[in-house]
PDB file of N, CA and C in Angstrom:
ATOM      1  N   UNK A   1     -58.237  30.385 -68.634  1.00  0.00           N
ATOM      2  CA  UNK A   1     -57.324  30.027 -69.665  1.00  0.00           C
ATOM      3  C   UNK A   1     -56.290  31.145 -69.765  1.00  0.00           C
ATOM      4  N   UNK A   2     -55.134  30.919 -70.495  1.00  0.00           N
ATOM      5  CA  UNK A   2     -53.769  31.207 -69.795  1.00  0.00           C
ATOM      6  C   UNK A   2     -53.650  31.988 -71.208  1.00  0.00           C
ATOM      7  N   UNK A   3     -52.757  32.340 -71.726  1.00  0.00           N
ATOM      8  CA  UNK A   3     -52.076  32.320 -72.932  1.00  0.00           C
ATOM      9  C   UNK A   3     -51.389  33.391 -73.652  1.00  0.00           C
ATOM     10  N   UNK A   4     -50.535  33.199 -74.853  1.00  0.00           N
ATOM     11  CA  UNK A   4     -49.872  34.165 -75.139  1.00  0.00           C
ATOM     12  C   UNK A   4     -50.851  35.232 -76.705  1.00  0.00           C
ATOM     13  N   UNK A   5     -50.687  36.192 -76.670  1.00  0.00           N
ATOM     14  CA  UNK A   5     -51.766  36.737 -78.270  1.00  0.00           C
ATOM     15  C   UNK A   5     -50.541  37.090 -78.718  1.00  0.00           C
ATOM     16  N   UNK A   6     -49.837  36.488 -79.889  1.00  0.00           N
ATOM     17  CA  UNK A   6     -48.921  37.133 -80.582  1.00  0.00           C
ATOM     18  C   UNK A   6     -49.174  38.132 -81.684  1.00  0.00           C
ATOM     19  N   UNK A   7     -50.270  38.016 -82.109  1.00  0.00           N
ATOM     20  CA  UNK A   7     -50.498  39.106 -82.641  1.00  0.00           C
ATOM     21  C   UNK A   7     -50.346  40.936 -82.021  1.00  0.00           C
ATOM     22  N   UNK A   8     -50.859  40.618 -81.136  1.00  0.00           N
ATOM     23  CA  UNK A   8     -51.721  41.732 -80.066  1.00  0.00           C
ATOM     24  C   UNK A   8     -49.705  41.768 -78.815  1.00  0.00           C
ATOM     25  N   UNK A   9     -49.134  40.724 -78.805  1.00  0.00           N
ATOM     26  CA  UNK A   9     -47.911  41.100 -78.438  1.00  0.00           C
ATOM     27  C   UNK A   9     -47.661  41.116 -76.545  1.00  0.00           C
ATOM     28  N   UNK A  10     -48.558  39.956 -76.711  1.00  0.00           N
ATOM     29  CA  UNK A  10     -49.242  40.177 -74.931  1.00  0.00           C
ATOM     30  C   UNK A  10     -49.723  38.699 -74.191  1.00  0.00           C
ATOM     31  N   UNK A  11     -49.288  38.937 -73.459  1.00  0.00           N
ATOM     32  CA  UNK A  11     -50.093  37.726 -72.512  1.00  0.00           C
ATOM     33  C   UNK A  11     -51.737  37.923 -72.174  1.00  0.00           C
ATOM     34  N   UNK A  12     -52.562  37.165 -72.128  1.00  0.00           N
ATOM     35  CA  UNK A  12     -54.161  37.258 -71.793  1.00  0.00           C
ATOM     36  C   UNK A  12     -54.799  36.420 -70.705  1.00  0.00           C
ATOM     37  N   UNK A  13     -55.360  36.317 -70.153  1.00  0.00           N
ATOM     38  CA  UNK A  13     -56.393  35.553 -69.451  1.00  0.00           C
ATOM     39  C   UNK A  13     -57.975  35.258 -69.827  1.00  0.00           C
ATOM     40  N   UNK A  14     -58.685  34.432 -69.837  1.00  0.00           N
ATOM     41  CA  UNK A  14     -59.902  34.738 -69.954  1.00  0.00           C
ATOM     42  C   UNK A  14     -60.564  33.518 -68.835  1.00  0.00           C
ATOM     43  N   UNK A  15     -61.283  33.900 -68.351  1.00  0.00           N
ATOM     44  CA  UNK A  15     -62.521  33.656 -67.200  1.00  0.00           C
ATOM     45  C   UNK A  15     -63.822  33.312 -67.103  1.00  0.00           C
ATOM     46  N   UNK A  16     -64.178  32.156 -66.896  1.00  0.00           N
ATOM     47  CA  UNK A  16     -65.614  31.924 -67.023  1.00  0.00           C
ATOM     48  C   UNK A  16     -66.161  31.584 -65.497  1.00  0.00           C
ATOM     49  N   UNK A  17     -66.717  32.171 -65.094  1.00  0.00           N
ATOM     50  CA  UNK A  17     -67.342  31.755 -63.456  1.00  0.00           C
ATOM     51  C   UNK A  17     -68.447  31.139 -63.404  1.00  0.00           C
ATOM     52  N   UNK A  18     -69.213  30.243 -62.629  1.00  0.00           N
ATOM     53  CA  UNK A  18     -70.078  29.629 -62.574  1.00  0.00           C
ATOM     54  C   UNK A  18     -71.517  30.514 -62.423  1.00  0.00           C
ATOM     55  N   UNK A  19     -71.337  32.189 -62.160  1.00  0.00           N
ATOM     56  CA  UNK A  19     -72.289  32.490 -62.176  1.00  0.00           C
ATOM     57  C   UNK A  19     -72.775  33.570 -63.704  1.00  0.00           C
ATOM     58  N   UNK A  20     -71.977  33.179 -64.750  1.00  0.00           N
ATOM     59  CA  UNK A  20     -72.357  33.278 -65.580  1.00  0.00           C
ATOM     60  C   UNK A  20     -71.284  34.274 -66.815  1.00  0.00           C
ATOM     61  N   UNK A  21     -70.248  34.740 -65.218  1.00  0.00           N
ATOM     62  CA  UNK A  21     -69.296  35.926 -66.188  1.00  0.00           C
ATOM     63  C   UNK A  21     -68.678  35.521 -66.769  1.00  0.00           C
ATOM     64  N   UNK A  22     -68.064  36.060 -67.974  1.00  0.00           N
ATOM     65  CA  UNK A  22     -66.986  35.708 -68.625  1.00  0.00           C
ATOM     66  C   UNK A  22     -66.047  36.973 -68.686  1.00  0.00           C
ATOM     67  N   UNK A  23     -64.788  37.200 -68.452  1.00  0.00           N
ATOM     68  CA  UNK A  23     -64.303  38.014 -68.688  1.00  0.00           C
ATOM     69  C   UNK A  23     -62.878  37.522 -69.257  1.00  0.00           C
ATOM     70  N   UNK A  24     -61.984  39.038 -69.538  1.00  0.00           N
ATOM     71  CA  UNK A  24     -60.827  38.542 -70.861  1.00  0.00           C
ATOM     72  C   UNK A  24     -60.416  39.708 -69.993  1.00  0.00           C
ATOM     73  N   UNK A  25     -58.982  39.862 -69.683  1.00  0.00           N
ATOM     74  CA  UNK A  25     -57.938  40.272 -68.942  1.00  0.00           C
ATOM     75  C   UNK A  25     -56.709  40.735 -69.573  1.00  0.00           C
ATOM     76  N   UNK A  26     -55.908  41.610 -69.680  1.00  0.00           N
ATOM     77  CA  UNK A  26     -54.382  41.794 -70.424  1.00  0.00           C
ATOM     78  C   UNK A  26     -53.761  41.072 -68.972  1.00  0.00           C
ATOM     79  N   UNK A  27     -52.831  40.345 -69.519  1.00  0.00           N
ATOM     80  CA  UNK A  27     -51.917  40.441 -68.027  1.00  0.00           C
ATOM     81  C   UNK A  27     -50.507  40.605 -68.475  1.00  0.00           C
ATOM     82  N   UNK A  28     -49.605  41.016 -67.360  1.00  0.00           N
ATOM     83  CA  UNK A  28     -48.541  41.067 -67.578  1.00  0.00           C
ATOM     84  C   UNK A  28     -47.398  40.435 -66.354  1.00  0.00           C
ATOM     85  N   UNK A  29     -46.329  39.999 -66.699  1.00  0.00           N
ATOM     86  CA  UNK A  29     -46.090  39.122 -66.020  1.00  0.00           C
ATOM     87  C   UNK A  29     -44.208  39.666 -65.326  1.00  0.00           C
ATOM     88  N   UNK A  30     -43.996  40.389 -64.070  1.00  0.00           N
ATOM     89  CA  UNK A  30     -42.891  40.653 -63.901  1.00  0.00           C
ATOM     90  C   UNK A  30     -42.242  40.295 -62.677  1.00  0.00           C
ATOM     91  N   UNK A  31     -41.483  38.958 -62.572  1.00  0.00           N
ATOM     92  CA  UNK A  31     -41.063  38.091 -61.800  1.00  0.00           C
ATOM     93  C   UNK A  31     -42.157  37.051 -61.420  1.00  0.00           C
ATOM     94  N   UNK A  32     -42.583  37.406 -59.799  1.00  0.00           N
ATOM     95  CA  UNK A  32     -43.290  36.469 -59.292  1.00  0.00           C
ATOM     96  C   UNK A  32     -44.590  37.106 -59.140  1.00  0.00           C
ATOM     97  N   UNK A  33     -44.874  38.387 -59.432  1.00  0.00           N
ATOM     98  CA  UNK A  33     -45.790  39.219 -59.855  1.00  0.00           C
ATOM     99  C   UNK A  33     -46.487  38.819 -60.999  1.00  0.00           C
ATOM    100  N   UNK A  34     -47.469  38.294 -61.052  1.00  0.00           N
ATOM    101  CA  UNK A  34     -48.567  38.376 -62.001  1.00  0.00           C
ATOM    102  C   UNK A  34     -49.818  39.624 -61.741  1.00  0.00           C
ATOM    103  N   UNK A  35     -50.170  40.141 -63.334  1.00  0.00           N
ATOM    104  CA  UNK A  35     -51.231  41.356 -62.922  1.00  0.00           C
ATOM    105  C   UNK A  35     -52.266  41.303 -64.773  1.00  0.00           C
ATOM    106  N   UNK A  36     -53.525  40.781 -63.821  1.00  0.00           N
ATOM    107  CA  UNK A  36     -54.572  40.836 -64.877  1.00  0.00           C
ATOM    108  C   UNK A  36     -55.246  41.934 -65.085  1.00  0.00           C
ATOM    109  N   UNK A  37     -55.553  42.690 -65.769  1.00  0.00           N
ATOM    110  CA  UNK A  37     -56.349  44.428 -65.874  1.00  0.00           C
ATOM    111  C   UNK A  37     -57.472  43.854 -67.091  1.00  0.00           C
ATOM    112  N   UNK A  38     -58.734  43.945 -66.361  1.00  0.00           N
ATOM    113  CA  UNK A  38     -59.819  43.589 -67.620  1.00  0.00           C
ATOM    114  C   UNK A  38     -60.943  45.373 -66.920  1.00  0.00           C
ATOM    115  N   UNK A  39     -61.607  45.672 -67.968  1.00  0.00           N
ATOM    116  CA  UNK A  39     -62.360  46.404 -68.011  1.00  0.00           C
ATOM    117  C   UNK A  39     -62.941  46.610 -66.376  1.00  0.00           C
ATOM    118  N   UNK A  40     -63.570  45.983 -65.889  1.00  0.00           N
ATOM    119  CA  UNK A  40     -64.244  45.998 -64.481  1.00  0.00           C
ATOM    120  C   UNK A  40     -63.323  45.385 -63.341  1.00  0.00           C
ATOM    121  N   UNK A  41     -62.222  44.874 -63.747  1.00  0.00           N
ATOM    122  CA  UNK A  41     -61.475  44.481 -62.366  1.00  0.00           C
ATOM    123  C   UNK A  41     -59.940  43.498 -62.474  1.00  0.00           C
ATOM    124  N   UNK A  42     -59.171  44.497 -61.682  1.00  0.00           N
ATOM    125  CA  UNK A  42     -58.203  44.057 -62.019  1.00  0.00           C
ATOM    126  C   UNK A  42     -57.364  42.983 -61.104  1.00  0.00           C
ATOM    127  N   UNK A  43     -56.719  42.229 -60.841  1.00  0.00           N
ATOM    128  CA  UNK A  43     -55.990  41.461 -59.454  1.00  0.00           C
ATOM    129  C   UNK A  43     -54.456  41.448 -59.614  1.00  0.00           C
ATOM    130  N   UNK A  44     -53.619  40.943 -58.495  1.00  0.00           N
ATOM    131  CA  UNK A  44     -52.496  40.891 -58.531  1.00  0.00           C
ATOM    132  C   UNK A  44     -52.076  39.345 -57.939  1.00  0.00           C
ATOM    133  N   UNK A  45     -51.080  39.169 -58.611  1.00  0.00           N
ATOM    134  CA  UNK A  45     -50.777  37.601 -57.933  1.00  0.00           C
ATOM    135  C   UNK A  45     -49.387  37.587 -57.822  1.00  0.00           C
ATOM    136  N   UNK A  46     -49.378  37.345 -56.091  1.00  0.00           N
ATOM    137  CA  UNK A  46     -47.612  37.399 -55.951  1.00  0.00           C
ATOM    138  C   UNK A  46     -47.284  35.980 -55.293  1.00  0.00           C
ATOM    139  N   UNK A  47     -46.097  35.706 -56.255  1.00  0.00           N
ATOM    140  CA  UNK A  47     -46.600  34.103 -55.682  1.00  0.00           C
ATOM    141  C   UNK A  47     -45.044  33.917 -54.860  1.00  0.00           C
ATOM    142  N   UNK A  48     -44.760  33.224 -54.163  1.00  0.00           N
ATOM    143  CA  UNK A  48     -43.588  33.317 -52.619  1.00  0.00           C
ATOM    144  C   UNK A  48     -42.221  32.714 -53.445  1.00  0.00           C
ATOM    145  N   UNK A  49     -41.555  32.395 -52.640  1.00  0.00           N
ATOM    146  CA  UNK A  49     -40.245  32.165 -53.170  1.00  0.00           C
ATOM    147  C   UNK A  49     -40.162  30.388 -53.586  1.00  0.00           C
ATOM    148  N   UNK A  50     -40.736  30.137 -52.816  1.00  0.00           N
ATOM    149  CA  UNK A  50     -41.109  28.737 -52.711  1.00  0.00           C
ATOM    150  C   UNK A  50     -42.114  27.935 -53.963  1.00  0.00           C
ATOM    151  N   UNK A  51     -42.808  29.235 -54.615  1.00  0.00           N
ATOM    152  CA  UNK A  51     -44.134  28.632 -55.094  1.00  0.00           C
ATOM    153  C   UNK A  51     -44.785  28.150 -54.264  1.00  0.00           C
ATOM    154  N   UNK A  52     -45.464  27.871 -53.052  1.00  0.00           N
ATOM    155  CA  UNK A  52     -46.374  27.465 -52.114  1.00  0.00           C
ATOM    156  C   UNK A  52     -47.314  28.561 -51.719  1.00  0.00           C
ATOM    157  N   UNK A  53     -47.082  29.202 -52.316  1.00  0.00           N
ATOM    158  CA  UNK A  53     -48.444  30.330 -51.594  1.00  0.00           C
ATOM    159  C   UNK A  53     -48.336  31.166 -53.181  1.00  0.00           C
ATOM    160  N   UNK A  54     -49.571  32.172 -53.041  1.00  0.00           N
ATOM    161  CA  UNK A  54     -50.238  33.225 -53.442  1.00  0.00           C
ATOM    162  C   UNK A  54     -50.710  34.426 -53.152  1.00  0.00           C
ATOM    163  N   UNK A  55     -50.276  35.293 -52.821  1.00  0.00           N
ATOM    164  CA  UNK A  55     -51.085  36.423 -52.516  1.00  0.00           C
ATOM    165  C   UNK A  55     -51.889  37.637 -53.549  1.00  0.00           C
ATOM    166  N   UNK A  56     -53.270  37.565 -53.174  1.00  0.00           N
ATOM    167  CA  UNK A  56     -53.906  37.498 -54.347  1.00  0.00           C
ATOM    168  C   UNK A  56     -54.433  38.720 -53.835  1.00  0.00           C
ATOM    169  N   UNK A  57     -54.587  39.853 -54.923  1.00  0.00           N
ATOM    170  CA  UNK A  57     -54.996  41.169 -54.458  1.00  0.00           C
ATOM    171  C   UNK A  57     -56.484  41.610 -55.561  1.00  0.00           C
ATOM    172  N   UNK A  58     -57.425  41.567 -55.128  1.00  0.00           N
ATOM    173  CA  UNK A  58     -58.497  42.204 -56.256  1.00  0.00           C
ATOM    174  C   UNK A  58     -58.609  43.822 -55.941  1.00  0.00           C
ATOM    175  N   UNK A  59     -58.965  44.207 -57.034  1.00  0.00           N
ATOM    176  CA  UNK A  59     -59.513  46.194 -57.077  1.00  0.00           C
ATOM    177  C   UNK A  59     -61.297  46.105 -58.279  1.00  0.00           C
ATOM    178  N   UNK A  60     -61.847  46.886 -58.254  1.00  0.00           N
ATOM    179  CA  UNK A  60     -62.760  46.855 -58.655  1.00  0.00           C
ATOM    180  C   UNK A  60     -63.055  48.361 -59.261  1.00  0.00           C
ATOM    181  N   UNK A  61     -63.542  48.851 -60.354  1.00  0.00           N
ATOM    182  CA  UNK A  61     -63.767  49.789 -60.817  1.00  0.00           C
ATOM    183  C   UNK A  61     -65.069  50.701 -60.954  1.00  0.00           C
ATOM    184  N   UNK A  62     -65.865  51.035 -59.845  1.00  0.00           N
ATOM    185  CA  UNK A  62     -67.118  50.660 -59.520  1.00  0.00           C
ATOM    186  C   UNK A  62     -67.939  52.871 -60.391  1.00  0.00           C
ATOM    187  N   UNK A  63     -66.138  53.355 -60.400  1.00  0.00           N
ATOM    188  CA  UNK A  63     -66.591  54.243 -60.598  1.00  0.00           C
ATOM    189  C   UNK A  63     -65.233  55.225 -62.037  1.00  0.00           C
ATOM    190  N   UNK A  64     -64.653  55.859 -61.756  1.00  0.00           N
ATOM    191  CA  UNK A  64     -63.359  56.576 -62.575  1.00  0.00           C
ATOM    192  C   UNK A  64     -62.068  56.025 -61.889  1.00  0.00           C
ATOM    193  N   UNK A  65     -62.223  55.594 -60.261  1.00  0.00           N
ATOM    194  CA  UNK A  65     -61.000  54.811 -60.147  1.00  0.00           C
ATOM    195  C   UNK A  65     -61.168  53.704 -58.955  1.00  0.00           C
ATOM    196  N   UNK A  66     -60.203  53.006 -59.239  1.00  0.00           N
ATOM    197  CA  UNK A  66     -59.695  51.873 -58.737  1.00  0.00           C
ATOM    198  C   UNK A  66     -60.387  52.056 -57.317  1.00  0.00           C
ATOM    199  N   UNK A  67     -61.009  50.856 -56.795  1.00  0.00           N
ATOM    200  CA  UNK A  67     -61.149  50.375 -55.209  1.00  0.00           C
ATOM    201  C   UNK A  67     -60.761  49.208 -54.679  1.00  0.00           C
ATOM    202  N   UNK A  68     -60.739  48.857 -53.509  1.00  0.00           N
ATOM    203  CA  UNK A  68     -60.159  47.568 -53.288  1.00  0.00           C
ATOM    204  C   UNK A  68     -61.284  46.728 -53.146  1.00  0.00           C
ATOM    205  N   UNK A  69     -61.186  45.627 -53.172  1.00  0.00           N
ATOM    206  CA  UNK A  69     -62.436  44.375 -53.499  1.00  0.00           C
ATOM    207  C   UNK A  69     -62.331  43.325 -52.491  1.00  0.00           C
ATOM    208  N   UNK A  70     -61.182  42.783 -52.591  1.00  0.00           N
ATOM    209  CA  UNK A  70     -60.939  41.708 -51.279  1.00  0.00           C
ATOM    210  C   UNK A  70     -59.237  41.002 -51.925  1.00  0.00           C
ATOM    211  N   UNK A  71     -58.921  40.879 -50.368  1.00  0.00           N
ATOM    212  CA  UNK A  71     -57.791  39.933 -50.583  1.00  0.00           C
ATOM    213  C   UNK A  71     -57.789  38.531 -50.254  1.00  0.00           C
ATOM    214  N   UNK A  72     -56.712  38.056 -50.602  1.00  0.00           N
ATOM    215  CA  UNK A  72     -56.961  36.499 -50.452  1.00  0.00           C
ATOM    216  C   UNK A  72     -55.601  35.571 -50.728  1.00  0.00           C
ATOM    217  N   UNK A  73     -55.740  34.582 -49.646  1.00  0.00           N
ATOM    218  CA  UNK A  73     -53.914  33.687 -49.677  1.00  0.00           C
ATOM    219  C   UNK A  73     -54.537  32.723 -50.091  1.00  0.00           C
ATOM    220  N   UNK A  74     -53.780  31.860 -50.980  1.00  0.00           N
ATOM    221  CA  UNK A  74     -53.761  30.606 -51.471  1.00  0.00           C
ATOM    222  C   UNK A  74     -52.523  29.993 -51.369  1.00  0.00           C
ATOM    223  N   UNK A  75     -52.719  28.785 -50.775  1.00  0.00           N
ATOM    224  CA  UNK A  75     -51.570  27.715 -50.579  1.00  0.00           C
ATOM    225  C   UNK A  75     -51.760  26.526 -50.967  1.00  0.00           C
ATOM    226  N   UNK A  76     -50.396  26.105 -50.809  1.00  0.00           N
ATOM    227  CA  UNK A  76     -50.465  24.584 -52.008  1.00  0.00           C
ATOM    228  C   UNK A  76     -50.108  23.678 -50.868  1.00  0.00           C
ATOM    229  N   UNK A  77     -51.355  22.575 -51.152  1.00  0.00           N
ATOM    230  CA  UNK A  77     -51.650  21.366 -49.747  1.00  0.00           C
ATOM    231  C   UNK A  77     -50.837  20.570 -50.573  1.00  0.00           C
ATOM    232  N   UNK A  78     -49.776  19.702 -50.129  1.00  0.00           N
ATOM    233  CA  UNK A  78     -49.420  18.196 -50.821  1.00  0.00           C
ATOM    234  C   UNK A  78     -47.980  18.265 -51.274  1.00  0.00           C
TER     235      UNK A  78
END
């Protein structure tokens, strides 16, 4: 889920995965750059000129700083 916190003055995300996580994200949004930062892991989403693709960057916080986690393309069939 997507959305704006006007209180708080911010865009958010929140996440439920099938294996049980839930997590809540700040994101911030500059151009075609999307960037979620939640406590344990943050991603990047750069999406093409076209809108047809994604390039999706995870980091993971396993310790005091940032590691990389996995990357990943998403494209739009249709």
């Amino acid at each position: 889920m997507l959305g704006w916190d006007a209180e708080a003055g911010r865009y958010f995300a929140r996440t439920i995965e099938n294996h049980g996580f839930a997590r809540d994200y700040t994101m911030t949004v500059d151009g075609r750059t999307w960037t979620l930062t939640g406590e344990h892991e943050r991603t990047t989403y750069t999406f093409s000129e076209d809108g047809r693709t994604q390039e999706i960057s995870w980091e993971w916080r396993p310790a005091e700083e940032w590691a990389p986690l996995c990357d990943r393309t998403a494209y739009r069939i249709g």
